[in-house]
C-alpha atoms as a PDB file:
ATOM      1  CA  UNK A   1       3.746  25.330   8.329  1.00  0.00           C
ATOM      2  CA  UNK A   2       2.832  26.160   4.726  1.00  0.00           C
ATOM      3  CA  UNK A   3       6.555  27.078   3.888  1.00  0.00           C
ATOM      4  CA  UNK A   4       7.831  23.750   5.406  1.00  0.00           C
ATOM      5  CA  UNK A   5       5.162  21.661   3.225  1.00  0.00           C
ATOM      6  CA  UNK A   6       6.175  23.535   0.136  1.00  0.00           C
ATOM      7  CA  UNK A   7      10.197  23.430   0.809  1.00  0.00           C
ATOM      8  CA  UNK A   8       9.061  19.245   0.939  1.00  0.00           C
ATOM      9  CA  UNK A   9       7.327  19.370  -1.686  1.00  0.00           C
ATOM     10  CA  UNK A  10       9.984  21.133  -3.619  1.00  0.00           C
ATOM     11  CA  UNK A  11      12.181  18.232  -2.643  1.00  0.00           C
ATOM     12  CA  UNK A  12      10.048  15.305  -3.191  1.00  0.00           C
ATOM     13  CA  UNK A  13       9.023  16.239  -6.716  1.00  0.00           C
ATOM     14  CA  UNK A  14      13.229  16.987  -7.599  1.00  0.00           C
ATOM     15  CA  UNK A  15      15.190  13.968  -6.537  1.00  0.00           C
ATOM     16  CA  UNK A  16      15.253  10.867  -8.730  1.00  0.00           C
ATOM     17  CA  UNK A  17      14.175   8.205  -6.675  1.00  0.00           C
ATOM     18  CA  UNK A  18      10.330   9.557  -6.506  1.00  0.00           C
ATOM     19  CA  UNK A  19      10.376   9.788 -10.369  1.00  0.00           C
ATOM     20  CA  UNK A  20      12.102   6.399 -10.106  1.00  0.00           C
ATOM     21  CA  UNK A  21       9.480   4.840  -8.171  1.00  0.00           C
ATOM     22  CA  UNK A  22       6.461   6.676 -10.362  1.00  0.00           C
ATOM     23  CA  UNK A  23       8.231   4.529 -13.292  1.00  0.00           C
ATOM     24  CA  UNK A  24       8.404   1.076 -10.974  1.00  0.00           C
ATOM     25  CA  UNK A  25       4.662   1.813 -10.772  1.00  0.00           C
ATOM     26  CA  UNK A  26       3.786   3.120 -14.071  1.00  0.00           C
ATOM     27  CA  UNK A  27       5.607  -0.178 -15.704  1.00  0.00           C
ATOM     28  CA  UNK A  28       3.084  -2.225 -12.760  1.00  0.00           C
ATOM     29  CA  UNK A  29       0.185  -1.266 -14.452  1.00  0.00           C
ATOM     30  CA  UNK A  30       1.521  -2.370 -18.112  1.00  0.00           C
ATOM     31  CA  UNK A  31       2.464  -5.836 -16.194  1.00  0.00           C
ATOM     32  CA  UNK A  32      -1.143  -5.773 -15.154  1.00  0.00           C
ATOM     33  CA  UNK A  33      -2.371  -5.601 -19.137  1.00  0.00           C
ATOM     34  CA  UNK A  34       0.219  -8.201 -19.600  1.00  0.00           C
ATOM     35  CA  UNK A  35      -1.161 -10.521 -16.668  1.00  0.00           C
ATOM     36  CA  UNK A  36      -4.979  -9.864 -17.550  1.00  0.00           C
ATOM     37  CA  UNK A  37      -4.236 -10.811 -21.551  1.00  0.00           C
ATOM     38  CA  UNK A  38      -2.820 -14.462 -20.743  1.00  0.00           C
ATOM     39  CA  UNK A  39      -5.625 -14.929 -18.214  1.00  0.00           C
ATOM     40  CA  UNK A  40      -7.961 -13.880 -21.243  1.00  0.00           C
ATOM     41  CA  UNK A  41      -5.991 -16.667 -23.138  1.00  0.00           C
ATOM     42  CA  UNK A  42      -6.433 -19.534 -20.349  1.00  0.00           C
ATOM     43  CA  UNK A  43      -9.875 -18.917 -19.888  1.00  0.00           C
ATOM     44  CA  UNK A  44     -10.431 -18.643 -23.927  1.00  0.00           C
ATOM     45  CA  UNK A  45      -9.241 -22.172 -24.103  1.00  0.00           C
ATOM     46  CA  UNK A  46     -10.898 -23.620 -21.274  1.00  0.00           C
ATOM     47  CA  UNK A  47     -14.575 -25.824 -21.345  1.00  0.00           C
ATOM     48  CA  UNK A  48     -17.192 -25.131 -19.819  1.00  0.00           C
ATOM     49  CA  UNK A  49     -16.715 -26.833 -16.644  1.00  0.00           C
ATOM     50  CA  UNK A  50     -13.587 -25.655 -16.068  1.00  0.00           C
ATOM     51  CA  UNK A  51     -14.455 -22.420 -16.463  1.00  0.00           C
ATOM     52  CA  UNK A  52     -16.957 -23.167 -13.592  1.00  0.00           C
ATOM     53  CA  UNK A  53     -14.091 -23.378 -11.679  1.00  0.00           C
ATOM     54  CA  UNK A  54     -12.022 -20.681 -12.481  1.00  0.00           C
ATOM     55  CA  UNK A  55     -10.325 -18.209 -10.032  1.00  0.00           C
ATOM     56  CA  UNK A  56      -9.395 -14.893 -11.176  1.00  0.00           C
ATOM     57  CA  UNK A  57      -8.156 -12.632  -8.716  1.00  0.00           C
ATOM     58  CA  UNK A  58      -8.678  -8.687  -9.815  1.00  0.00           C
ATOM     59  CA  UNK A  59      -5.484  -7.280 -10.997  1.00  0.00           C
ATOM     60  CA  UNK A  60      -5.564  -4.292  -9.104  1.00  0.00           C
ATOM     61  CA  UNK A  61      -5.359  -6.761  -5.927  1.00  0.00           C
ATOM     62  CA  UNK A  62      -2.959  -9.139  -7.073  1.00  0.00           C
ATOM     63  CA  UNK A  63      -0.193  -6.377  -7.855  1.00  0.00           C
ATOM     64  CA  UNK A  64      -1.464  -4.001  -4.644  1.00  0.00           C
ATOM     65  CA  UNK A  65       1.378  -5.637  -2.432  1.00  0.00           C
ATOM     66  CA  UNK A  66       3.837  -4.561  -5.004  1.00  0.00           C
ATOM     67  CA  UNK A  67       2.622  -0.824  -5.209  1.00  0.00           C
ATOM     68  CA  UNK A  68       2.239  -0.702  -1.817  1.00  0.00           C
ATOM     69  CA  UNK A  69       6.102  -1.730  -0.980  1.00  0.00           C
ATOM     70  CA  UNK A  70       7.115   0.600  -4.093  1.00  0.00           C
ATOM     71  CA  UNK A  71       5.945   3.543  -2.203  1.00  0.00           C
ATOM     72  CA  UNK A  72       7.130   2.279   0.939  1.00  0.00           C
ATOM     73  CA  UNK A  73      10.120   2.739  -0.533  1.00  0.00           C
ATOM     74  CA  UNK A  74       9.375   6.086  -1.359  1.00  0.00           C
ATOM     75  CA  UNK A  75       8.219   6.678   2.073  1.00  0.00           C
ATOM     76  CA  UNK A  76      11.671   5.803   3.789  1.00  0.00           C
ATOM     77  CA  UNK A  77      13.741   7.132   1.072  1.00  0.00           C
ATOM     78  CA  UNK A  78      11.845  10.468   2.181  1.00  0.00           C
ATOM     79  CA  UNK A  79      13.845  10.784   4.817  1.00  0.00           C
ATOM     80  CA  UNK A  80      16.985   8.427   5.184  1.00  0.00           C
ATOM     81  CA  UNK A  81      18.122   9.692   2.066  1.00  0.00           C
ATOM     82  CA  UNK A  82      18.946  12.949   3.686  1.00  0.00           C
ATOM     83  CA  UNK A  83      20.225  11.332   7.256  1.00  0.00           C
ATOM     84  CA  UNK A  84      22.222   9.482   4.364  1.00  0.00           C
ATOM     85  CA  UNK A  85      23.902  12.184   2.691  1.00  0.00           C
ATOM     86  CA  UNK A  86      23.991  14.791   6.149  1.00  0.00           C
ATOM     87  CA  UNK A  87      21.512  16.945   4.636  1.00  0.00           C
ATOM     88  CA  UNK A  88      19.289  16.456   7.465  1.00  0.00           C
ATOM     89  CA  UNK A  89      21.443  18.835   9.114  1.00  0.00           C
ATOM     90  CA  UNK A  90      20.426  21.745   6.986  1.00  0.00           C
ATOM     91  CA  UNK A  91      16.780  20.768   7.152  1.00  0.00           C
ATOM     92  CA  UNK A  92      16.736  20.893  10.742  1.00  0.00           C
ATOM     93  CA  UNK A  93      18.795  24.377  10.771  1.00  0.00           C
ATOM     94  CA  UNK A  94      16.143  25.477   8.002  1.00  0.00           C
ATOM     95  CA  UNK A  95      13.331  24.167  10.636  1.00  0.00           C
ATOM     96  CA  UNK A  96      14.126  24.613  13.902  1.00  0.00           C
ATOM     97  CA  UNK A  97      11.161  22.877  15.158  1.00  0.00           C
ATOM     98  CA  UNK A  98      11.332  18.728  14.518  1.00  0.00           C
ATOM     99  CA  UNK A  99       8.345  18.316  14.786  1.00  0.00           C
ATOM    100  CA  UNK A 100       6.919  20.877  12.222  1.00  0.00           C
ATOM    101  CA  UNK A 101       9.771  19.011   9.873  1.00  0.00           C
ATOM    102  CA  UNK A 102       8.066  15.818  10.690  1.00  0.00           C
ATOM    103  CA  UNK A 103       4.609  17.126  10.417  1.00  0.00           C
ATOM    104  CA  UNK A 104       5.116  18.397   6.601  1.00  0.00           C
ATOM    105  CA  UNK A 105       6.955  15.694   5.892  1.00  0.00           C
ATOM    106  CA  UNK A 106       4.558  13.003   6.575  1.00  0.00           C
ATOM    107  CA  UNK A 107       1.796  15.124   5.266  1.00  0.00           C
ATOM    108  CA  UNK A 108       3.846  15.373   1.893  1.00  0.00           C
ATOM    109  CA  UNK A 109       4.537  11.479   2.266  1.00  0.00           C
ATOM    110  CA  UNK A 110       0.825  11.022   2.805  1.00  0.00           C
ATOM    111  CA  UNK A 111      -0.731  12.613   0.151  1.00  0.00           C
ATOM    112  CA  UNK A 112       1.774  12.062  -2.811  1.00  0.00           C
ATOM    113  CA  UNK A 113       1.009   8.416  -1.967  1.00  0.00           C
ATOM    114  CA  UNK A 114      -2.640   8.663  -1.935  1.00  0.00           C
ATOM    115  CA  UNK A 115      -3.044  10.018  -5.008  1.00  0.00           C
ATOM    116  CA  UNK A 116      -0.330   8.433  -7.130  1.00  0.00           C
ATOM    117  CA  UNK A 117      -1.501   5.032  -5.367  1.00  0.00           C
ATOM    118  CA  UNK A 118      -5.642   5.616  -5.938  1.00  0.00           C
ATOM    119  CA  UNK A 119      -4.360   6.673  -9.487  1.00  0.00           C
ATOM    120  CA  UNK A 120      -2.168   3.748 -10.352  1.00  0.00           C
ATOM    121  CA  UNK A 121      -4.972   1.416  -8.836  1.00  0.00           C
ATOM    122  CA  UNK A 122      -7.541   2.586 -10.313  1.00  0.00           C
ATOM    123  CA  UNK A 123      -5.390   2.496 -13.760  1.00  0.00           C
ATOM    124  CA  UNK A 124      -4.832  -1.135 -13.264  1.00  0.00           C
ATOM    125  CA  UNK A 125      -8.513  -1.373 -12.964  1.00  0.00           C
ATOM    126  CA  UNK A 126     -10.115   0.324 -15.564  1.00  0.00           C
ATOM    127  CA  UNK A 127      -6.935  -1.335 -17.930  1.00  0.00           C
ATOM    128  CA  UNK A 128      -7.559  -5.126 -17.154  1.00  0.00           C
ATOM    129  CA  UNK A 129     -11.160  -4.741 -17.240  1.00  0.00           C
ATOM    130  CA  UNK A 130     -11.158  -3.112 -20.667  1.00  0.00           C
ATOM    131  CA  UNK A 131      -8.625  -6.216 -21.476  1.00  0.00           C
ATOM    132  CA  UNK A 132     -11.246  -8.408 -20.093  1.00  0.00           C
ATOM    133  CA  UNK A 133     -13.926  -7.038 -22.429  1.00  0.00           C
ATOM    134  CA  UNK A 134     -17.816  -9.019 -22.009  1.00  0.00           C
ATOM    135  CA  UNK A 135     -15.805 -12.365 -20.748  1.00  0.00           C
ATOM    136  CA  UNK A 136     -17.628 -13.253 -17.394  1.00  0.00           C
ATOM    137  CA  UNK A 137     -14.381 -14.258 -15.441  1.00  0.00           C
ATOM    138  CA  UNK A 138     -15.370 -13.842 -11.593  1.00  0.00           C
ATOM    139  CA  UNK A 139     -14.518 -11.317  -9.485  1.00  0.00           C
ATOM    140  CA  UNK A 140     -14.421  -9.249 -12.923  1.00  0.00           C
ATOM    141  CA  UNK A 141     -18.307  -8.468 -13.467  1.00  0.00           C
ATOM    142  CA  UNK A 142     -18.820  -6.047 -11.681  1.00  0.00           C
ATOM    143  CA  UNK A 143     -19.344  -1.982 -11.791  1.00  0.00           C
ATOM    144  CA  UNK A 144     -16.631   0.647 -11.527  1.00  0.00           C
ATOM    145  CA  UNK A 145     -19.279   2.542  -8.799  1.00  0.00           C
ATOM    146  CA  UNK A 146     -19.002  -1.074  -7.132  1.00  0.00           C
ATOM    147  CA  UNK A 147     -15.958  -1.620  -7.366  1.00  0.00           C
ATOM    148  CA  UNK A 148     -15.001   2.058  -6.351  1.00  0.00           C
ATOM    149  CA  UNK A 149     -15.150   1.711  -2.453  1.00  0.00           C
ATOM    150  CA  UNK A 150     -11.737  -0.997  -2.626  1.00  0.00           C
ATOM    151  CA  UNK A 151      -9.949   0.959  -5.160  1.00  0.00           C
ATOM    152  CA  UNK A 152     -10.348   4.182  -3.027  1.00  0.00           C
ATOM    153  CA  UNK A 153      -9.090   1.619   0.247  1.00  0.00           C
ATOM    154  CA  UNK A 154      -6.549   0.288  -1.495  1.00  0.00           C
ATOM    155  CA  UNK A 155      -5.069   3.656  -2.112  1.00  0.00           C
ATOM    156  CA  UNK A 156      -5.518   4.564   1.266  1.00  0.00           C
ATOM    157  CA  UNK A 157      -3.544   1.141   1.905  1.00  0.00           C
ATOM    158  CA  UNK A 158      -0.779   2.794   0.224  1.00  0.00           C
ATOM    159  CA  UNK A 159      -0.704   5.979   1.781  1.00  0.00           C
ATOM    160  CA  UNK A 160      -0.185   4.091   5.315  1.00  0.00           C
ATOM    161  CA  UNK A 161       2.338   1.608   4.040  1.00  0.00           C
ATOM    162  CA  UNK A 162       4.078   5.182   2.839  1.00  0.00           C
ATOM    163  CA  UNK A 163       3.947   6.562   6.088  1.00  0.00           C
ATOM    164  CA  UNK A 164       4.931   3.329   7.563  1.00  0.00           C
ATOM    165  CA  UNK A 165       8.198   3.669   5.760  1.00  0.00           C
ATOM    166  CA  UNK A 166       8.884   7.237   6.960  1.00  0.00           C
ATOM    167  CA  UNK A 167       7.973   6.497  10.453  1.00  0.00           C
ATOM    168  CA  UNK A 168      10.678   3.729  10.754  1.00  0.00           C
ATOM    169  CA  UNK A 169      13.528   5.686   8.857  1.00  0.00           C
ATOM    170  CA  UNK A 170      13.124   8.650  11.225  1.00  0.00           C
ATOM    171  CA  UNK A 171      13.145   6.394  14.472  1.00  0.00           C
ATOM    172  CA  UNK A 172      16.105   4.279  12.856  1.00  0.00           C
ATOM    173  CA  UNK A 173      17.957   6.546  10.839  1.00  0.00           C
ATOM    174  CA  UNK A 174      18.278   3.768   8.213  1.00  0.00           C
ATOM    175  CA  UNK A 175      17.280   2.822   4.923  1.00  0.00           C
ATOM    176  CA  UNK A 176      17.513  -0.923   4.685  1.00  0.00           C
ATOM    177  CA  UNK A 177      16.202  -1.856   8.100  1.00  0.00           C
ATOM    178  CA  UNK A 178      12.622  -0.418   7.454  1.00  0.00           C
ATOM    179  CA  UNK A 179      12.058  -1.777   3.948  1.00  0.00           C
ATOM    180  CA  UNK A 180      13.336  -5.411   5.389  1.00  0.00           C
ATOM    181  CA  UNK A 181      10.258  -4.927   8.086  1.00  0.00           C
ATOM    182  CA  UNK A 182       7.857  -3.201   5.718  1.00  0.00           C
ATOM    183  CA  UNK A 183       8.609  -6.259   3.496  1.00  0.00           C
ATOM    184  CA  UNK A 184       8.017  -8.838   6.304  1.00  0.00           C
ATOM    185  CA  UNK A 185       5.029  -6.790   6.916  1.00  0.00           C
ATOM    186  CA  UNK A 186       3.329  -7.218   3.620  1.00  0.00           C
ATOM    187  CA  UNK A 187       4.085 -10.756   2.929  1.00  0.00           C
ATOM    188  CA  UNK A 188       5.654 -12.754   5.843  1.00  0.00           C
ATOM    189  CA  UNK A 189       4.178 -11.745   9.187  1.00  0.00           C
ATOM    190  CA  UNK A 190       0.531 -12.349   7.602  1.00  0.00           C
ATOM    191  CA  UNK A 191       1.133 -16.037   6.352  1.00  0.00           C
ATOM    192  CA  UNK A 192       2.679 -16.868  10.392  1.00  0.00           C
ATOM    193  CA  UNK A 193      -1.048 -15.801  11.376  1.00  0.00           C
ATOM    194  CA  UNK A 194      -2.525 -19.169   9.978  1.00  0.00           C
ATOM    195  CA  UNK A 195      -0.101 -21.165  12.857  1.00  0.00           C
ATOM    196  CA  UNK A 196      -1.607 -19.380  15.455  1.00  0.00           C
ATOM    197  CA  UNK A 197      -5.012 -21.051  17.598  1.00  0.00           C
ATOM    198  CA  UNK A 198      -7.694 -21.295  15.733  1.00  0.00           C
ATOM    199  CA  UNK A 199      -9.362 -18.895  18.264  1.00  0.00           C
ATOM    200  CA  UNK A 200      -7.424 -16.554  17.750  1.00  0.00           C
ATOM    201  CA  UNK A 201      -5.947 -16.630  13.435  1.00  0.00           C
ATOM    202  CA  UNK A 202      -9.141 -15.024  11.638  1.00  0.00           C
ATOM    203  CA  UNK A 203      -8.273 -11.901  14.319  1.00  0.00           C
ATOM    204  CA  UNK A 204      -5.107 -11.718  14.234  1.00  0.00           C
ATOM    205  CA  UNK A 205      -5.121 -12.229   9.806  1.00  0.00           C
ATOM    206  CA  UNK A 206      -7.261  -9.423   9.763  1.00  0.00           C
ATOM    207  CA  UNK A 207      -4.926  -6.829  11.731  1.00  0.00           C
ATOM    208  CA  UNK A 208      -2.510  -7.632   9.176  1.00  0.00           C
ATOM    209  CA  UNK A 209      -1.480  -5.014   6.617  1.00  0.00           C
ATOM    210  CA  UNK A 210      -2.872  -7.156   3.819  1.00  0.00           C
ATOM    211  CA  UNK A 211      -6.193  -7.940   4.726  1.00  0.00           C
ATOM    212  CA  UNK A 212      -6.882  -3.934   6.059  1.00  0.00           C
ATOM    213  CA  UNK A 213      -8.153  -2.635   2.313  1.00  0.00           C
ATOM    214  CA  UNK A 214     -11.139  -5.303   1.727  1.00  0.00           C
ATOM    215  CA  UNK A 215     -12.522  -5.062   5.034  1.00  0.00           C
ATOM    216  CA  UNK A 216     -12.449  -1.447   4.749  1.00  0.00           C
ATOM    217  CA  UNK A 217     -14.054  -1.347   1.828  1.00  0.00           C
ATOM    218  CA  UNK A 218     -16.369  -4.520   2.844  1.00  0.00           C
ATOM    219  CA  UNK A 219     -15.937  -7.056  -0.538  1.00  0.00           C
ATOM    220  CA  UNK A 220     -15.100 -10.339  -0.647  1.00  0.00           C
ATOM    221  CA  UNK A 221     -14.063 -12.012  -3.900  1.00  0.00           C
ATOM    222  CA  UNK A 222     -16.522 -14.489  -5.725  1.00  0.00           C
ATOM    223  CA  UNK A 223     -15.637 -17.935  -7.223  1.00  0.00           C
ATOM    224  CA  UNK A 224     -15.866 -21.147  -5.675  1.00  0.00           C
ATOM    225  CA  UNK A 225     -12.966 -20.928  -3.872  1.00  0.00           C
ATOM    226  CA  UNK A 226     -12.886 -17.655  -2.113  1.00  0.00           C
ATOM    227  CA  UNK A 227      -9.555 -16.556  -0.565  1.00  0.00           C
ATOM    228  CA  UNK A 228      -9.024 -17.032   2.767  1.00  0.00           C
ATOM    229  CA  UNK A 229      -6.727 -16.808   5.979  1.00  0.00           C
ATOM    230  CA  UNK A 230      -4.265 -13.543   6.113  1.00  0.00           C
ATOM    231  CA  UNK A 231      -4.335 -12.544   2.146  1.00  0.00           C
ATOM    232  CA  UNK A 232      -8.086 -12.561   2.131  1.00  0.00           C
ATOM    233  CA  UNK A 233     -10.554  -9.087   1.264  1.00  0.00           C
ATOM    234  CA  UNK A 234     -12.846 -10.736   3.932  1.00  0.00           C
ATOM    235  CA  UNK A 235     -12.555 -10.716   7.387  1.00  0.00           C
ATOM    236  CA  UNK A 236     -13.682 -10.204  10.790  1.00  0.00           C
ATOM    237  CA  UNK A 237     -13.601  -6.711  11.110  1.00  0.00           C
ATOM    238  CA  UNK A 238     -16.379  -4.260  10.545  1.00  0.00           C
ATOM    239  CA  UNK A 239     -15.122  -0.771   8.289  1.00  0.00           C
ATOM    240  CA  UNK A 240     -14.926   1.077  11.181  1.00  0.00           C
ATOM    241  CA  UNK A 241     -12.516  -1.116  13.002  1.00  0.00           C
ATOM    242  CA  UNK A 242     -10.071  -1.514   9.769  1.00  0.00           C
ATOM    243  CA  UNK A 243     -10.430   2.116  10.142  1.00  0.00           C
ATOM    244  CA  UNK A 244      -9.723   2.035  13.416  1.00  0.00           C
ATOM    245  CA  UNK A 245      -6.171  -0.344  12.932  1.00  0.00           C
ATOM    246  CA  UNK A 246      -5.092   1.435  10.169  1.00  0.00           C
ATOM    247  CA  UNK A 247      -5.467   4.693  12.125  1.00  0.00           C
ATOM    248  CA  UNK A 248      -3.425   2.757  15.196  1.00  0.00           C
ATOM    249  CA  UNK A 249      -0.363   1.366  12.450  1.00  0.00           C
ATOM    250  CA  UNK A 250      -0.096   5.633  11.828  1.00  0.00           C
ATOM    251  CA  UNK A 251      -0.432   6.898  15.172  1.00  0.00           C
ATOM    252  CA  UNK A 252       2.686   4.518  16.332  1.00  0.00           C
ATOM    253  CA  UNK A 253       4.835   4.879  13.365  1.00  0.00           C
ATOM    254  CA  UNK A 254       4.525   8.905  13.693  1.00  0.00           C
ATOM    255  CA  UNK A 255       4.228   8.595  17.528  1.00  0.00           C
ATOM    256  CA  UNK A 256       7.517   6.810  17.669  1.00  0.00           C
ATOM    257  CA  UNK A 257       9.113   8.778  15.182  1.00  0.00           C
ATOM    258  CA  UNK A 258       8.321  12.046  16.667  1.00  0.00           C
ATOM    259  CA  UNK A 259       9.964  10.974  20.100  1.00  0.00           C
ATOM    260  CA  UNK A 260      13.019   9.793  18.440  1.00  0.00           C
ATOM    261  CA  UNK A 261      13.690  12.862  16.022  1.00  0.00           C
ATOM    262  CA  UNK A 262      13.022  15.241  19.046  1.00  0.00           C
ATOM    263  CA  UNK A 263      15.150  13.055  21.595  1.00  0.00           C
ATOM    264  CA  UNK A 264      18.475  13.295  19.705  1.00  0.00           C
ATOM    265  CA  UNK A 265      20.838  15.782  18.292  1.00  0.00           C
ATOM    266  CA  UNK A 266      20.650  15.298  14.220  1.00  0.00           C
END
């Protein structure tokens, strides 16, 4: 099993659409400095009671979605890239056993994402807030220990968006149709949630893909208009049952994928 996580490793770090999507990410985090310096310059100019008013959402937050889809990306291209070009073929003759191939794989997936997602957050973090400086825009106050538990769930976020992506380019064989879905995922599907019953919205908003980080990490933004409905950090679910969800998105994208890449012949 070692072997097989190394030959993936080996092939993950050499093709040029992982160092393609570090870059997409890398240039997210100077777009977050960008962002964060004309907020600075709004809420320079405002008065007082405006600035009572003002929402600022943390940057890290506000570009998550895109991070998240940019190694979704990476995720699928993991895979479909070699049903793609036929080199599937030789990985399967090099590893006889699909499901070992799927195992190191995903656990390649998996961790590249979690640490290159964690890192990029966390980069957007510690760069806005250093932007920022002793202004007292909300949701910007406080610690980097406080602050700490929704940067490590955000990366987390990532990792399962990443393995997301893989699942659905093993079961489909196909690049396009699981980025269409992963993108429907992160910002379609969610908003449908607030035209369901009221009984049953603030449930079904916080199964969503968005709204899995904050209620992981339990936050909720300040401000005096909080975010709500399927893009909010707060919802109904306790840690342990975002865990719990998150945990279920996995199991059935590698579930799924593991009976389809066993079932056929390539």
């Amino acid at each position: 099993m070692i072997d097989t996580i190394a030959a993936e490793w080996d092939k993950t770090r050499s093709v040029r659409s992982t160092r393609a999507v570090l870059a997409v990410v890398a240039s997210l985090i100077l777009a977050g400095v960008l962002f964060m310096v004309m907020a600075n310059n709004v809420w320079d100019g405002l008065p007082p009671e405006r600035r009572a008013t003002f929402a600022a959402i943390p940057m890290e937050r506000y570009l998550l979605p895109m991070i998240q889809l940019c190694f979704g990306v990476y995720g699928t291209l993991a895979i479909a890239a070699e049903y793609a070009t036929g080199m599937i073929g030789t990985s399967m003759a090099a590893t006889p056993r699909r499901g070992r191939l799927l195992a190191a794989k995903t656990a390649v997936v998996a961790a590249v994402s979690l640490l290159a997602g964690t890192a990029a957050v966390i980069a957007i973090h510690l760069s806005t807030r250093w932007v920022v400086g002793d202004r007292p825009l909300p949701n910007h106050t406080a610690s980097f220990t406080d602050e700490l538990p929704m940067l490590l769930a955000s990366g987390l976020s990532v990792a399962l968006i990443a393995v997301l992506g893989l699942g659905m380019a093993t079961a489909l064989r196909s690049t396009a149709v699981p980025l269409v879905v992963l993108s429907a995922l992160l910002f379609v599907v969610p908003t449908f949630t607030q035209f369901l019953p009221e009984a049953w919205a603030d449930e079904a908003a916080s199964m969503m893909l968005p709204a899995l980080p904050g209620q992981l990490a339990s936050v909720a933004r300040e401000g005096p208009n909080p975010v709500s409905g399927p893009f909010a950090d707060a919802g109904v679910l306790s840690p342990l049952a975002a865990t719990a969800v998150m945990a279920g998105y996995v199991v059935l994208a590698v579930g799924v994928a593991s009976l389809a890449i066993s079932r056929r012949d390539v």
